[in-house]
PDB file of N, CA and C in Angstrom:
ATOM      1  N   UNK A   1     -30.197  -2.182 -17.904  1.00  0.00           N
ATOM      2  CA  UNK A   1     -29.488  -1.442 -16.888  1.00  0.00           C
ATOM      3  C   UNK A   1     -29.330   0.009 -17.381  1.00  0.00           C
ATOM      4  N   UNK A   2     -29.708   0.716 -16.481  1.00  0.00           N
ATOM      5  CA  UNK A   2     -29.081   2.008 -16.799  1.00  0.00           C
ATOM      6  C   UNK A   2     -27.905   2.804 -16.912  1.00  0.00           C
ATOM      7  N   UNK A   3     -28.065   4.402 -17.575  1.00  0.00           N
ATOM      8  CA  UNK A   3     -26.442   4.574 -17.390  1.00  0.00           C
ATOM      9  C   UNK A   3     -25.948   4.854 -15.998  1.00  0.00           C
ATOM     10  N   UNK A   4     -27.003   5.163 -14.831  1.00  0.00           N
ATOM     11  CA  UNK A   4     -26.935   5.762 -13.632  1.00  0.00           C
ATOM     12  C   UNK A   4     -26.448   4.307 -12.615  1.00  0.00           C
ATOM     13  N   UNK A   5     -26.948   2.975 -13.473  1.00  0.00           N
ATOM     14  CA  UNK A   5     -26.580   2.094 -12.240  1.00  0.00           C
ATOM     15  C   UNK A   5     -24.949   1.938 -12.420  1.00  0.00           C
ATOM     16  N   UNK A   6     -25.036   1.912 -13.925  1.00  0.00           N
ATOM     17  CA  UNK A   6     -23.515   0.996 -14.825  1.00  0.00           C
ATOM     18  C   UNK A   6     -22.356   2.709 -14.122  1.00  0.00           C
ATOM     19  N   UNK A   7     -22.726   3.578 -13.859  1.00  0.00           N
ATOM     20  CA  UNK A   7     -21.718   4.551 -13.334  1.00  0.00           C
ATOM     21  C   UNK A   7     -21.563   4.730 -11.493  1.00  0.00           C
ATOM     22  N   UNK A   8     -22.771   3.402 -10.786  1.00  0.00           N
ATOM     23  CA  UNK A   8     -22.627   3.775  -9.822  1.00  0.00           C
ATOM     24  C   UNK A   8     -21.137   3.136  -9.309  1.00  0.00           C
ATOM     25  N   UNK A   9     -20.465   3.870  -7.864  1.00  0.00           N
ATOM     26  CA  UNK A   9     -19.740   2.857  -7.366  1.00  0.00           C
ATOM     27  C   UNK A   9     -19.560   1.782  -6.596  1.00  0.00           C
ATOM     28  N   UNK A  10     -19.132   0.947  -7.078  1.00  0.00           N
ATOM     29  CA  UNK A  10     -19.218  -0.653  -6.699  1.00  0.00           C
ATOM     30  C   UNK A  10     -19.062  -0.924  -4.861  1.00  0.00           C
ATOM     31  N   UNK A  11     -19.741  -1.207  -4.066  1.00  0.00           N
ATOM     32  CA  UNK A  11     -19.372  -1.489  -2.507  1.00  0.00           C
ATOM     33  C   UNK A  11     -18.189  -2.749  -2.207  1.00  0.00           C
ATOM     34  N   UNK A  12     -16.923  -2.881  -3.438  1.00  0.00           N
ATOM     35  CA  UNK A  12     -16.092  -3.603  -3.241  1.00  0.00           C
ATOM     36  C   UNK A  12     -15.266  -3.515  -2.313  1.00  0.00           C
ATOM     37  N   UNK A  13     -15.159  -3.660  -1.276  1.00  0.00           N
ATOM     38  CA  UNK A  13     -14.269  -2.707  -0.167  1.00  0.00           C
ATOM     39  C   UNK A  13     -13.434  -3.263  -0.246  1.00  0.00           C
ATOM     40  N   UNK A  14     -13.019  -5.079   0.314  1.00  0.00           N
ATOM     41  CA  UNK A  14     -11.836  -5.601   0.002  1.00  0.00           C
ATOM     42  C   UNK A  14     -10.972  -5.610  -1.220  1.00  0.00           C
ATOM     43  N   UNK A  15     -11.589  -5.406  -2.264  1.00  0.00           N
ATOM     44  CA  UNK A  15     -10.465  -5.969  -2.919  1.00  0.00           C
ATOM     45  C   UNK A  15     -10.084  -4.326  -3.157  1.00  0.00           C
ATOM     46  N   UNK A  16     -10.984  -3.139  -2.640  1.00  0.00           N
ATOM     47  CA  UNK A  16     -10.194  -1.779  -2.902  1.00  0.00           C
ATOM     48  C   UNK A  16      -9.321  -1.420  -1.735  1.00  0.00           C
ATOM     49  N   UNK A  17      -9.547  -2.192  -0.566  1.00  0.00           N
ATOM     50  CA  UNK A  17      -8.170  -1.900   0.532  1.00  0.00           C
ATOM     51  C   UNK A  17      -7.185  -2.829   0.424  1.00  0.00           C
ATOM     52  N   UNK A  18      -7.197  -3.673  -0.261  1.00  0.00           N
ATOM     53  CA  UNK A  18      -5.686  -4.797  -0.584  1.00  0.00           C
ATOM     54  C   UNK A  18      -5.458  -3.856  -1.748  1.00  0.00           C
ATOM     55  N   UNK A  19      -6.147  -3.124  -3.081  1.00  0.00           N
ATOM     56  CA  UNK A  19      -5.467  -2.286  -4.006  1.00  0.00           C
ATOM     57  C   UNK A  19      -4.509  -1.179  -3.336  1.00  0.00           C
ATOM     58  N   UNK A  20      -5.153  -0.432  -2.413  1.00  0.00           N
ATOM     59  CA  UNK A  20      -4.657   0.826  -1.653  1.00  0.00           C
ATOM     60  C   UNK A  20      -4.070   0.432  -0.659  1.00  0.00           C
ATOM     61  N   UNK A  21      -3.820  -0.909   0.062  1.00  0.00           N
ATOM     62  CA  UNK A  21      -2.771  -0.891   1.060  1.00  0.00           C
ATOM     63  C   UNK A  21      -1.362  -1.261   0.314  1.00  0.00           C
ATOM     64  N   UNK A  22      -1.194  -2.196  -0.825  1.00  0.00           N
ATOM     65  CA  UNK A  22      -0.505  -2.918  -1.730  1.00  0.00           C
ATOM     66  C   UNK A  22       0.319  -2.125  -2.507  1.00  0.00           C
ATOM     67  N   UNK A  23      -0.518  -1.708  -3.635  1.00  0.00           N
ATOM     68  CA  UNK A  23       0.042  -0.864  -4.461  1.00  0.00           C
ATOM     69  C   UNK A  23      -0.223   0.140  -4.378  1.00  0.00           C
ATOM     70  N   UNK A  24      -0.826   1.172  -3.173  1.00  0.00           N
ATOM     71  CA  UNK A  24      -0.985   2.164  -2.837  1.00  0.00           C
ATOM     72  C   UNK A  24       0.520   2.619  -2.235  1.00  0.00           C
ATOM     73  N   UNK A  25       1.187   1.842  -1.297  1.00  0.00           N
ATOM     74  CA  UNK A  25       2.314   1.517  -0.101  1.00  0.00           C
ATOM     75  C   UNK A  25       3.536   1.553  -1.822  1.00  0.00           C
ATOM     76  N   UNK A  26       3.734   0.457  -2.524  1.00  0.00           N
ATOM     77  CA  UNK A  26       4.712   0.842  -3.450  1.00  0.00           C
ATOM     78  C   UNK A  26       4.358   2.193  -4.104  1.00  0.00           C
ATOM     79  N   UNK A  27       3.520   2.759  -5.039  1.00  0.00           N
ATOM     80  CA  UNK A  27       3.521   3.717  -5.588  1.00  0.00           C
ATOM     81  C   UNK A  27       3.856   5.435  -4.197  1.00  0.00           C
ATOM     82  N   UNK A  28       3.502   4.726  -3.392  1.00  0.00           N
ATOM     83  CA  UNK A  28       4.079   6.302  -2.158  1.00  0.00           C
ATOM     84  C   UNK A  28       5.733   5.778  -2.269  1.00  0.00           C
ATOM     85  N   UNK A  29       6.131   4.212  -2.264  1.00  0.00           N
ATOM     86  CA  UNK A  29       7.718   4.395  -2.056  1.00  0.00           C
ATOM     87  C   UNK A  29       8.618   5.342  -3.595  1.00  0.00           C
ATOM     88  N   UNK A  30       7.563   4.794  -4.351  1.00  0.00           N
ATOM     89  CA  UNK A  30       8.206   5.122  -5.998  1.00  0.00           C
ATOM     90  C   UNK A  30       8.610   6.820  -6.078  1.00  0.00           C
ATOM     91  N   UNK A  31       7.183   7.384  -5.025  1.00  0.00           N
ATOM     92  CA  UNK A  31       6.862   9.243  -5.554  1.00  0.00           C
ATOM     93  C   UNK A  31       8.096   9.375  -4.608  1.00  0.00           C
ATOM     94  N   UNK A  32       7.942   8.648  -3.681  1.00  0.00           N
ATOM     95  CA  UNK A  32       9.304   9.248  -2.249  1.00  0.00           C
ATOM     96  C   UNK A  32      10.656   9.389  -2.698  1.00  0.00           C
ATOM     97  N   UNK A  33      10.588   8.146  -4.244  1.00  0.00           N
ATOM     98  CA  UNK A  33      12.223   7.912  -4.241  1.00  0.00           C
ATOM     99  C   UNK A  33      12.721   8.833  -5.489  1.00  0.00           C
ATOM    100  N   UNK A  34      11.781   9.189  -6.417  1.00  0.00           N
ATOM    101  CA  UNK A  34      12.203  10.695  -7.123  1.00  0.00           C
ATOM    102  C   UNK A  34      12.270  11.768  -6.502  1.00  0.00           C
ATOM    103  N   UNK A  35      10.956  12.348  -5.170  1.00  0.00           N
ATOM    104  CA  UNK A  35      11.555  13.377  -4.855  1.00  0.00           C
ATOM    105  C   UNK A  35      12.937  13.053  -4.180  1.00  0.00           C
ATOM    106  N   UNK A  36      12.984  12.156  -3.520  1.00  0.00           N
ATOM    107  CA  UNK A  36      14.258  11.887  -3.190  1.00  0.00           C
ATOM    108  C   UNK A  36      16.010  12.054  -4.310  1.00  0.00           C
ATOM    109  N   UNK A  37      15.453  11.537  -5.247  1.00  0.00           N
ATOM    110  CA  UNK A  37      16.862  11.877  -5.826  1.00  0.00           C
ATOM    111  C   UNK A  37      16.581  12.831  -6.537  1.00  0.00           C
ATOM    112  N   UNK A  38      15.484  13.284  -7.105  1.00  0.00           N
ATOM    113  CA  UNK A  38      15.374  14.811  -8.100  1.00  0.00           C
ATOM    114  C   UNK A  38      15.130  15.776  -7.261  1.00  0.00           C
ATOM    115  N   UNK A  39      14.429  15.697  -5.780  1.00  0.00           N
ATOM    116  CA  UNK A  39      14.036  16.784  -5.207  1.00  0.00           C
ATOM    117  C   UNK A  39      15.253  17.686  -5.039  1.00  0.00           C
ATOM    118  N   UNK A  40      15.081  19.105  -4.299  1.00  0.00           N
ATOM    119  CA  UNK A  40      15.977  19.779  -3.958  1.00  0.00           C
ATOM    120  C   UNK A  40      17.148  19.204  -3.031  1.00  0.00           C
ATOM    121  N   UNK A  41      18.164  19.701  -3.179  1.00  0.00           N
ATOM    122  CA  UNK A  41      19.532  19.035  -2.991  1.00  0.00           C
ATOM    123  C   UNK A  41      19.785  17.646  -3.402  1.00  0.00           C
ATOM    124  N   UNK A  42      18.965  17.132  -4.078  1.00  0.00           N
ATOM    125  CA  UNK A  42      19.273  15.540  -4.368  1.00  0.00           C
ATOM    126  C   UNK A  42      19.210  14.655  -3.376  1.00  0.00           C
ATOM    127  N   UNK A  43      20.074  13.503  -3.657  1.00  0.00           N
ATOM    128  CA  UNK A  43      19.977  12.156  -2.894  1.00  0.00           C
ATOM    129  C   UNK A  43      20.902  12.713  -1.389  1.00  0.00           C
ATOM    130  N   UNK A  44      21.592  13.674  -1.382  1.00  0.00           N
ATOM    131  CA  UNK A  44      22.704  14.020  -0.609  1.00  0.00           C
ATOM    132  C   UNK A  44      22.175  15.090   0.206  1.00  0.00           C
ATOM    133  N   UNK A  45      21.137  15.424   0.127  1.00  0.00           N
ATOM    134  CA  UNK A  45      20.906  16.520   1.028  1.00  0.00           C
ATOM    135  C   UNK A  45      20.686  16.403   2.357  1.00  0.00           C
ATOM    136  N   UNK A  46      21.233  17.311   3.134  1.00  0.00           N
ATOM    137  CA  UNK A  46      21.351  17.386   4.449  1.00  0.00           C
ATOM    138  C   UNK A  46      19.649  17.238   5.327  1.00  0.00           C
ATOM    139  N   UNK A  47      19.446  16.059   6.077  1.00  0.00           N
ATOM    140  CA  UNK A  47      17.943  16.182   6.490  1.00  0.00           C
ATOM    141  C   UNK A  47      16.878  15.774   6.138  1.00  0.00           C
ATOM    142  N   UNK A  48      17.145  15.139   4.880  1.00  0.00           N
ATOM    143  CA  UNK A  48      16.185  14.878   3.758  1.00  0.00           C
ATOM    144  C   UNK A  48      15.651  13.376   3.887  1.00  0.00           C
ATOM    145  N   UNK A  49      16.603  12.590   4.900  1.00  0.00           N
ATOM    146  CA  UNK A  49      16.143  11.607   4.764  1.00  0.00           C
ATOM    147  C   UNK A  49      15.205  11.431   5.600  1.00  0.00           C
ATOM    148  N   UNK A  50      15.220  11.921   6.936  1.00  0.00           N
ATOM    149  CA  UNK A  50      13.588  12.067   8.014  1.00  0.00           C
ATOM    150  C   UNK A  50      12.814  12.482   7.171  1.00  0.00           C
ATOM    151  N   UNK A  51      12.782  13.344   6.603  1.00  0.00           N
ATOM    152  CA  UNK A  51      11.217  14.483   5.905  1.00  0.00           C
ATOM    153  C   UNK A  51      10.826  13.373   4.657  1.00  0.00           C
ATOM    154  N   UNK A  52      11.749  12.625   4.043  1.00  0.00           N
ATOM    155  CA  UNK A  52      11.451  11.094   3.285  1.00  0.00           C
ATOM    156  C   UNK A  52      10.652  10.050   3.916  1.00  0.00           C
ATOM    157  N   UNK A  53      11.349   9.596   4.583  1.00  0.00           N
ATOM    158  CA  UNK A  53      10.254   8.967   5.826  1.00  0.00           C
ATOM    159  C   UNK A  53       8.552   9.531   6.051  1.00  0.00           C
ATOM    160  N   UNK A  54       8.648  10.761   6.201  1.00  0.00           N
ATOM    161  CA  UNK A  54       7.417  11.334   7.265  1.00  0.00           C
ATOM    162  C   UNK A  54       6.883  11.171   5.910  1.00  0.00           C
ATOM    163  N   UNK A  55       7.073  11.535   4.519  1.00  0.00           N
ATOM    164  CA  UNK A  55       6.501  11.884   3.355  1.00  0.00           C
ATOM    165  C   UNK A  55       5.491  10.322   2.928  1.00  0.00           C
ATOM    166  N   UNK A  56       6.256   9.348   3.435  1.00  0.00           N
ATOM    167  CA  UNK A  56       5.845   7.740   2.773  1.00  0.00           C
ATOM    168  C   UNK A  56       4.138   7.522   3.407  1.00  0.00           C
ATOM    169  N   UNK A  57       4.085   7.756   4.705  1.00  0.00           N
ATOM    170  CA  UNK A  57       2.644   7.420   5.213  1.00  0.00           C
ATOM    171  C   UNK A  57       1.403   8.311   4.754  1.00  0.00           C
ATOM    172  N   UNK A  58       1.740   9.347   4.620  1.00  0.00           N
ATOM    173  CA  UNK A  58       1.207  11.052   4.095  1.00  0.00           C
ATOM    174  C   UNK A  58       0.448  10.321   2.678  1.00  0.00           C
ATOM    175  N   UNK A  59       1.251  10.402   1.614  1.00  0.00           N
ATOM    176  CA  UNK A  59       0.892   9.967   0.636  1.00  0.00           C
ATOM    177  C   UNK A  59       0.285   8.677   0.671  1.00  0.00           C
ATOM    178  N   UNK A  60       1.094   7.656   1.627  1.00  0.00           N
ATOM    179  CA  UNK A  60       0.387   6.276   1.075  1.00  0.00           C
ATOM    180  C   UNK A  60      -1.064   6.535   1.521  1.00  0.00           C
ATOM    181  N   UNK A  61      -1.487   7.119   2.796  1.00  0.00           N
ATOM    182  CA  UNK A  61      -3.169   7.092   3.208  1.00  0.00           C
ATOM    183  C   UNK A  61      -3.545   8.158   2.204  1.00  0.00           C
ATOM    184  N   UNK A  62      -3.140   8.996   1.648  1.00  0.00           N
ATOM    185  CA  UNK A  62      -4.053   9.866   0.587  1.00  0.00           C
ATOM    186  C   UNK A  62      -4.555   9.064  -0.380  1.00  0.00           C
ATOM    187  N   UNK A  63      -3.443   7.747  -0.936  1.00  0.00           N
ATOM    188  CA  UNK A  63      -3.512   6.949  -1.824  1.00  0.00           C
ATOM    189  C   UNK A  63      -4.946   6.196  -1.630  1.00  0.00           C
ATOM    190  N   UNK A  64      -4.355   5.593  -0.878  1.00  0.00           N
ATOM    191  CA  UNK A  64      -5.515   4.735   0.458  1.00  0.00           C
ATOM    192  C   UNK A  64      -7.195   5.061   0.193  1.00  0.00           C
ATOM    193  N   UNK A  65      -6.913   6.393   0.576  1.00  0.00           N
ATOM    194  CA  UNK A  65      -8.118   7.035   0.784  1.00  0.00           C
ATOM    195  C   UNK A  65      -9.118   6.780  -0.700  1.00  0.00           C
ATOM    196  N   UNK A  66      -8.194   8.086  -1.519  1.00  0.00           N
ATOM    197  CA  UNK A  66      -9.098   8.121  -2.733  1.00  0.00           C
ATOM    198  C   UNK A  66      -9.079   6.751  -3.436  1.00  0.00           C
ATOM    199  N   UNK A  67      -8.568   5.602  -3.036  1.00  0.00           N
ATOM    200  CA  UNK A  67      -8.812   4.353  -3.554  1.00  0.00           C
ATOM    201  C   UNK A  67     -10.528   3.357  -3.413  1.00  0.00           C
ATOM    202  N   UNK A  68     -11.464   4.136  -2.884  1.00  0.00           N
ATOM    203  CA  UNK A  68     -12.594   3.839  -2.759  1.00  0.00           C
ATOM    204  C   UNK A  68     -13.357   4.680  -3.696  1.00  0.00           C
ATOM    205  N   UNK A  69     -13.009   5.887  -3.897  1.00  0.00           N
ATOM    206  CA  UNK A  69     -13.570   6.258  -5.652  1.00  0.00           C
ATOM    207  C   UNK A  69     -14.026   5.845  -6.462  1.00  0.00           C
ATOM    208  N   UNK A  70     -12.471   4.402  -6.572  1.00  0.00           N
ATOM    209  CA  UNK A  70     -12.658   3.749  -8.111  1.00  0.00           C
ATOM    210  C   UNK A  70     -14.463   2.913  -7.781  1.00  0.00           C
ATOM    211  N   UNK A  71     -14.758   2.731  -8.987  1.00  0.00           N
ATOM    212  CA  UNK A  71     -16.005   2.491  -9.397  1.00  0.00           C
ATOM    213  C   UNK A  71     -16.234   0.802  -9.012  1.00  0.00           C
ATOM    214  N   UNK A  72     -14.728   0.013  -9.210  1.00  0.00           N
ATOM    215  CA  UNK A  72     -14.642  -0.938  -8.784  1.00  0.00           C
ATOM    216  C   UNK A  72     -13.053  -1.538  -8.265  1.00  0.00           C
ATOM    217  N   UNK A  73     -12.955  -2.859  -7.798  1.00  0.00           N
ATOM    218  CA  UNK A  73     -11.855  -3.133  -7.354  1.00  0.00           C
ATOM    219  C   UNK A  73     -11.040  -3.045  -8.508  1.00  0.00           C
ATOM    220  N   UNK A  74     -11.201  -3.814  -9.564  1.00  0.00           N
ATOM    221  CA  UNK A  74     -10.738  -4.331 -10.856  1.00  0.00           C
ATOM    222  C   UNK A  74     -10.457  -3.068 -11.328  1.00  0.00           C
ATOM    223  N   UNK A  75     -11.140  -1.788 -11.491  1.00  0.00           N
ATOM    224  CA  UNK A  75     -10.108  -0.669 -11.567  1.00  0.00           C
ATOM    225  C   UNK A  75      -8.943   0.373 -10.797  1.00  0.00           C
ATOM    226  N   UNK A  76      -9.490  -0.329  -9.815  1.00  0.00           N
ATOM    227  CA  UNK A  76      -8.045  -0.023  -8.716  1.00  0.00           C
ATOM    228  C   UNK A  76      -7.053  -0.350  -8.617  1.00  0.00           C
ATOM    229  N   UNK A  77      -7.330  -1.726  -9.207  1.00  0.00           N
ATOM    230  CA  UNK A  77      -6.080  -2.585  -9.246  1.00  0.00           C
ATOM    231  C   UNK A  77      -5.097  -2.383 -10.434  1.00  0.00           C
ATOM    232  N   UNK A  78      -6.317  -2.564 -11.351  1.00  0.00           N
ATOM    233  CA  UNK A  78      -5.548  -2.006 -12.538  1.00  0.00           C
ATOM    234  C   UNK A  78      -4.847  -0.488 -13.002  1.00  0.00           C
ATOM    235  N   UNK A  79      -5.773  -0.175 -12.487  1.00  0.00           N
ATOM    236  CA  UNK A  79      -5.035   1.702 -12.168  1.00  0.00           C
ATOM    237  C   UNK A  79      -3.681   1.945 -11.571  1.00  0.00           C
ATOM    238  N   UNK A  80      -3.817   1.678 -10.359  1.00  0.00           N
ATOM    239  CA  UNK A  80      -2.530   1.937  -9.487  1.00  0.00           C
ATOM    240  C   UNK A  80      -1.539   0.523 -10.071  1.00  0.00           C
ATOM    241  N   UNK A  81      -1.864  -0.647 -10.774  1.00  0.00           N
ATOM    242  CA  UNK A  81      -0.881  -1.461 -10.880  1.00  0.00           C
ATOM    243  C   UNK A  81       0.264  -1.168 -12.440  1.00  0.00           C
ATOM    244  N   UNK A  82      -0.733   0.106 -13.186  1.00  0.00           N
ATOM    245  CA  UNK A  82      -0.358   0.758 -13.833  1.00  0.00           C
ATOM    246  C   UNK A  82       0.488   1.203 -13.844  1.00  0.00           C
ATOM    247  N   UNK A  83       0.025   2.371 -12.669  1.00  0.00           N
ATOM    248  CA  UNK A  83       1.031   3.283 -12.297  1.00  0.00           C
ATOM    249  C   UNK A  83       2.734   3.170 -11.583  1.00  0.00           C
ATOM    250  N   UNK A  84       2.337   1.935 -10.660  1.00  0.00           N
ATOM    251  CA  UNK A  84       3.515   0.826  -9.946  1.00  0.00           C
ATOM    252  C   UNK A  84       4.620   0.994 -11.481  1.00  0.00           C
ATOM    253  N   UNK A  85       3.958   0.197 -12.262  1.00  0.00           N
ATOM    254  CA  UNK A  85       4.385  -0.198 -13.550  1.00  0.00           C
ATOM    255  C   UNK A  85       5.405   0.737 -14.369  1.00  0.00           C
ATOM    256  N   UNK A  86       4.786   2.091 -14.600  1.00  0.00           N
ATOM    257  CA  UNK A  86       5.097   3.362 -14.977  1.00  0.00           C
ATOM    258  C   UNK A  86       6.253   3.882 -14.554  1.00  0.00           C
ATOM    259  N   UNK A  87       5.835   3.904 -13.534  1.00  0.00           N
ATOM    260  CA  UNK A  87       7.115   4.862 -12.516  1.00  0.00           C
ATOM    261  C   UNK A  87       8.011   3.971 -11.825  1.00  0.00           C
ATOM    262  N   UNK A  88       8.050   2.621 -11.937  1.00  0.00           N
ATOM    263  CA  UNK A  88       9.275   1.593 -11.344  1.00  0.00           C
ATOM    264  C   UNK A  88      10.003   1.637 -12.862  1.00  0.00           C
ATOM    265  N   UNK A  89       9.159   1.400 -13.534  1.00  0.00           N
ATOM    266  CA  UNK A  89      10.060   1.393 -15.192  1.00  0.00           C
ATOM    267  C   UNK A  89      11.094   2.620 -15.526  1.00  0.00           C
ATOM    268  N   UNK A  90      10.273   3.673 -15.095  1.00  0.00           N
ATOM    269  CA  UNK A  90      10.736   5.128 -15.167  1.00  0.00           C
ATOM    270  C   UNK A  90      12.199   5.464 -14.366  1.00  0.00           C
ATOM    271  N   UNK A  91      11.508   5.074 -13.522  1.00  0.00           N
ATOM    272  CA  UNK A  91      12.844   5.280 -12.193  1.00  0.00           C
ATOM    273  C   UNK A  91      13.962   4.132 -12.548  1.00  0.00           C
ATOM    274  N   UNK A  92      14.026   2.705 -13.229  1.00  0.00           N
ATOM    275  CA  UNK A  92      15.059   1.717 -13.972  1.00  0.00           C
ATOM    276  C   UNK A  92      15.808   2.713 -14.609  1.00  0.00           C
ATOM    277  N   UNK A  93      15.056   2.931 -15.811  1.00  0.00           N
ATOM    278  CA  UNK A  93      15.418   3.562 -16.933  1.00  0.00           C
ATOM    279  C   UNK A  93      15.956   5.027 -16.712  1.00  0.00           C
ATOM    280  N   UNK A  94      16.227   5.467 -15.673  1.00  0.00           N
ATOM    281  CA  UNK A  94      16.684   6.740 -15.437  1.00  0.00           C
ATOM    282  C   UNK A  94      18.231   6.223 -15.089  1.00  0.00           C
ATOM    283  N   UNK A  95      18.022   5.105 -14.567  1.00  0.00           N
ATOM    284  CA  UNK A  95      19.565   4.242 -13.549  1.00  0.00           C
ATOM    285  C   UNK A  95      19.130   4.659 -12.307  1.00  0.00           C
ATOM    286  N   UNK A  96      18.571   4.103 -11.473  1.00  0.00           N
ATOM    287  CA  UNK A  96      18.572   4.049 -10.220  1.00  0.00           C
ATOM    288  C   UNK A  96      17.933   2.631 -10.165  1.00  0.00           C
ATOM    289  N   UNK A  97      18.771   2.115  -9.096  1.00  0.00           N
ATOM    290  CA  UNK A  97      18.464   0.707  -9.342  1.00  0.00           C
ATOM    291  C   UNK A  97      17.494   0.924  -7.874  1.00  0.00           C
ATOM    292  N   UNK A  98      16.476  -0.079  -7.350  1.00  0.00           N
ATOM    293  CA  UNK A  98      15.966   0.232  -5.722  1.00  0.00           C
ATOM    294  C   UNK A  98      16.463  -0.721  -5.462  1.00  0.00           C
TER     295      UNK A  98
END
């Protein structure tokens, strides 16, 4: 095999739209819920909670999207289940419970 086949990307589609609908959908709630409490004015800011909302679908289809990139499912999964991982731990360990 070559290095050109072993780098092509894989035509896994399912198991890369259950990665990007799944843990694509938590990792947009995770980014939503820091800017949410670190963004400007904090958890308390006036308005913030619509523009939170509108922010969740935005990101999750960007997620979505570039989730056919990965080379295969098995790194999609593992990638973003990473990241889930990362930033739910992150956001514990700060004290914010979800």
């Amino acid at each position: 095999m070559s290095a050109l086949q072993r780098q092509k990307i894989k035509p896994t589609w399912l198991g890369k739209s259950l990665a990007g609908g799944l843990l694509g959908l938590a990792l947009a709630f995770v980014l939503v819920a820091f800017f949410a409490w670190y963004g400007p004015g904090g958890i308390d800011a006036r308005d913030k909670v619509q523009f939170n909302m509108w922010m969740i679908p935005l990101i999750w289809l960007t997620i979505f999207s570039f989730t056919y990139l990965f080379k295969s499912a098995k790194q999609a999964w593992l990638t973003l289940g990473g990241l889930n991982i990362t930033l739910y731990s992150l956001f514990l360990m700060l004290g914010h419970g979800l």
